[in-house]
Protein backbone atom coordinates (compact mmCIF):
# COMPACT_ATOMS: atom_id res chain seq x y z
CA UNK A 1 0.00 0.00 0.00
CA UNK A 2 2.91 2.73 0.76
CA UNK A 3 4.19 1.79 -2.48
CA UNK A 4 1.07 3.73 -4.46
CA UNK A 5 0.84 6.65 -2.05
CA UNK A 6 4.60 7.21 -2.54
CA UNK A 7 4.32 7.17 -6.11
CA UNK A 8 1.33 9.75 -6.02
CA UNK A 9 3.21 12.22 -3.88
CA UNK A 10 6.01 12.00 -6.16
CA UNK A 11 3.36 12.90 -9.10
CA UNK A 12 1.91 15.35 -7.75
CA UNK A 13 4.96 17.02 -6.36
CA UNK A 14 6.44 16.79 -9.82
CA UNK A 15 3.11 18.29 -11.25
CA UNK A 16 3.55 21.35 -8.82
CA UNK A 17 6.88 21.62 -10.14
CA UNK A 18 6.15 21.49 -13.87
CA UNK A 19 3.28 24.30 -12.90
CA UNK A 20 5.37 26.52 -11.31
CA UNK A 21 8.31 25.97 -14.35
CA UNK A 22 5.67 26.68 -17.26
CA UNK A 23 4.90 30.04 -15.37
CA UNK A 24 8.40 31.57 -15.08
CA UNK A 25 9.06 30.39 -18.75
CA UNK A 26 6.01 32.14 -19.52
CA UNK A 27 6.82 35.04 -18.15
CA UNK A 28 9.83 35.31 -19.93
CA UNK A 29 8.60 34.65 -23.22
CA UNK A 30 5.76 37.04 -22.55
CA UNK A 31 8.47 39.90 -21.40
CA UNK A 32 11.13 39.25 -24.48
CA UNK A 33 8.03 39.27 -26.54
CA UNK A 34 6.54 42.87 -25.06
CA UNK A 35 10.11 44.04 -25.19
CA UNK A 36 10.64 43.47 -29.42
CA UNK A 37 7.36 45.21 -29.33
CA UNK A 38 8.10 48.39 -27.97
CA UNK A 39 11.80 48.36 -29.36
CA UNK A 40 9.90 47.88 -33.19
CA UNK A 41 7.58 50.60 -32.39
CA UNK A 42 10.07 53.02 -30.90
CA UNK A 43 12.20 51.80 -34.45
CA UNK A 44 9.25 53.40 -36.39
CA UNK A 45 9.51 57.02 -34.53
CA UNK A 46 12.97 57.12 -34.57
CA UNK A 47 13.11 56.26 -38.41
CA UNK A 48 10.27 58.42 -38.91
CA UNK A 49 12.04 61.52 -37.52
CA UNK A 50 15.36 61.09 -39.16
CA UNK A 51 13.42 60.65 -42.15
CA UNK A 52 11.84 64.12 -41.63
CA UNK A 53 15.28 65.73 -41.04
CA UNK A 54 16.95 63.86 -43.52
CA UNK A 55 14.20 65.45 -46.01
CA UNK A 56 13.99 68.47 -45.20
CA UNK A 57 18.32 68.50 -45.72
CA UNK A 58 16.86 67.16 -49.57
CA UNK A 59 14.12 70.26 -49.39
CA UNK A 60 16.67 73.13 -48.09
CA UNK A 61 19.64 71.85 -50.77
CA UNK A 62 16.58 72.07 -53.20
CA UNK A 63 16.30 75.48 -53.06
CA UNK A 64 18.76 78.85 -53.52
CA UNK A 65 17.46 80.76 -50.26
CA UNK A 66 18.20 79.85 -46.49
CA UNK A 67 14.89 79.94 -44.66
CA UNK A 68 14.45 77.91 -41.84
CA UNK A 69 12.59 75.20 -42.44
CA UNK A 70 9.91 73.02 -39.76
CA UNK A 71 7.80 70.25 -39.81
CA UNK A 72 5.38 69.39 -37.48
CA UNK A 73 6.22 65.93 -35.99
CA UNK A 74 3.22 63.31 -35.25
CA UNK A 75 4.19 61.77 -32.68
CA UNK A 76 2.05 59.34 -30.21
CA UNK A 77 1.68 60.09 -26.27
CA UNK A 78 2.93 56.90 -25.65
CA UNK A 79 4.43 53.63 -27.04
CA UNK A 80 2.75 50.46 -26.37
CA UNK A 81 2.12 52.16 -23.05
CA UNK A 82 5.08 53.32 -22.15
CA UNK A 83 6.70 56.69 -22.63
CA UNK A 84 9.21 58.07 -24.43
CA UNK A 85 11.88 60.37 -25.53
CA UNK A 86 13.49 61.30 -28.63
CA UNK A 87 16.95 63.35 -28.79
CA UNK A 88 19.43 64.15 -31.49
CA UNK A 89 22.54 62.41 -30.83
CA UNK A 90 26.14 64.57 -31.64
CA UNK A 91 29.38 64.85 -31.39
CA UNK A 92 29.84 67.40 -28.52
CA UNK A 93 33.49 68.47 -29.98
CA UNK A 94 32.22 70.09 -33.70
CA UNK A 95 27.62 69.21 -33.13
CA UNK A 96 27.90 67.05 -35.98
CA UNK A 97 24.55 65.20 -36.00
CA UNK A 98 25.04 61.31 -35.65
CA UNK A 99 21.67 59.78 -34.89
CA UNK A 100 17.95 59.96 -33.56
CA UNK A 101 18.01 58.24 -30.02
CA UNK A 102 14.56 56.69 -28.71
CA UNK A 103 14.64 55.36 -25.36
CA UNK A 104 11.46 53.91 -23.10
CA UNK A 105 11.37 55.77 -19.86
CA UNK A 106 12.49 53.24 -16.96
CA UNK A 107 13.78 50.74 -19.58
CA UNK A 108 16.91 52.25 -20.15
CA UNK A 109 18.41 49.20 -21.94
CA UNK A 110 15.60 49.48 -24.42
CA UNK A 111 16.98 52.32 -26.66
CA UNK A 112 16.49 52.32 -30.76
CA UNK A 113 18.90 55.11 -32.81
CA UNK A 114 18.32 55.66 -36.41
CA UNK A 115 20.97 57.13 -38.46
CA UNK A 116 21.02 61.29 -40.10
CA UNK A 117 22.56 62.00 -43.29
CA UNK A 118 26.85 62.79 -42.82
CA UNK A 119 27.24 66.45 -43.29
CA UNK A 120 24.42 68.02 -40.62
CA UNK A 121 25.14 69.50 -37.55
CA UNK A 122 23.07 70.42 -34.28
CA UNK A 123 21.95 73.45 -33.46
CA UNK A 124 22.55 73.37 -29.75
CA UNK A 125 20.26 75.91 -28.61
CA UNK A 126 17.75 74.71 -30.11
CA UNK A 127 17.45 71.35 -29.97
CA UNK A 128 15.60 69.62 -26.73
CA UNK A 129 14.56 66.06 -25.74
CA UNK A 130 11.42 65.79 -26.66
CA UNK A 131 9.04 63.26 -25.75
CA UNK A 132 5.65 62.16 -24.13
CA UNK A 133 3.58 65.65 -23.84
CA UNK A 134 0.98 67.11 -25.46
CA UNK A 135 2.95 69.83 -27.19
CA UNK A 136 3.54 69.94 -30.67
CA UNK A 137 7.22 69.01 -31.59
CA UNK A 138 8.99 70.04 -34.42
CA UNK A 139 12.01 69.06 -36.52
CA UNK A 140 13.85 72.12 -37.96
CA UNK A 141 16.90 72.77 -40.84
CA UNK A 142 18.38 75.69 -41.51
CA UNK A 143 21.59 76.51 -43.80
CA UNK A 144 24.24 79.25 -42.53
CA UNK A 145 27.27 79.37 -44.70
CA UNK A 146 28.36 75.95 -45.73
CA UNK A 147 26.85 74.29 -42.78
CA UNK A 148 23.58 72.68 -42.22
CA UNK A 149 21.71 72.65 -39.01
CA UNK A 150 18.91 69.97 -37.71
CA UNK A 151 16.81 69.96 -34.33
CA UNK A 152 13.92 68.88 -32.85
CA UNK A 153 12.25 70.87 -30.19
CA UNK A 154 8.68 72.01 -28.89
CA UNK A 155 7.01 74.53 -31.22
CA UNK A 156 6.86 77.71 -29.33
């Protein structure tokens, strides 16, 4: 008789186990899954806004005359329920413009950047981190002498 009852505690401790095991192996499947989410939509804002300042470079080359140029950004409150922010990455030593960084606030190791055109530089005062808010935000180009500037800011 001990024989069975053994045999059933052993099952069913093994079945507790196996429970427990699925869930933490869920939960890591469902986390690296949420994670290539975000990182794919933060991808598509990123490339989205280089895009924007890489064309309006094209636009400003296009033409004979230095006007500033600005384009209203679309950009969501949020991605996948998280927020965001968005900064022009540059060398500090000559503001040559390298790269649009995304991050997800709190998930620091979740960052996208998405290349600019060679040749642009940063216009330090006006560029910002921009970001989750319900201002409109702007990406800006402007040609003085042989240089080309790029930023993204908050309209004012």
């Amino acid at each position: 008789m001990a024989a069975p009852t053994l045999s059933h505690l052993i099952l069913t401790g093994a079945l507790i186990g196996l429970i427990f095991a699925v869930q933490v192996f869920y939960f890591y499947v469902v986390d690296d899954i949420s994670s290539e989410m975000l990182r794919r939509e933060l991808r598509e804002l990123t490339d989205y806004v280089a895009d924007t300042i890489a064309n309006l470079y094209l636009l400003l080359n296009a033409t004979n005359t230095n006007p500033p140029l600005e384009k209203t950004l679309r950009l969501p409150l949020d991605v996948g329920g998280s927020f965001y922010t968005l900064e022009i990455t540059y060398d500090v030593d000559n503001n040559d413009a390298q790269a649009v960084l995304g991050i997800i606030q709190g998930k620091s190791w979740l960052n996208v950047t998405s290349w600019l055109p060679r040749g642009l530089k940063v216009d330090v005062s006006r560029t910002r981190t921009i970001g989750y808010s319900v201002k409109t935000a702007v990406a800006g180009c402007l040609r003085i002498a042989s240089n080309v500037y790029v930023w993204i800011a908050y309209k004012e």
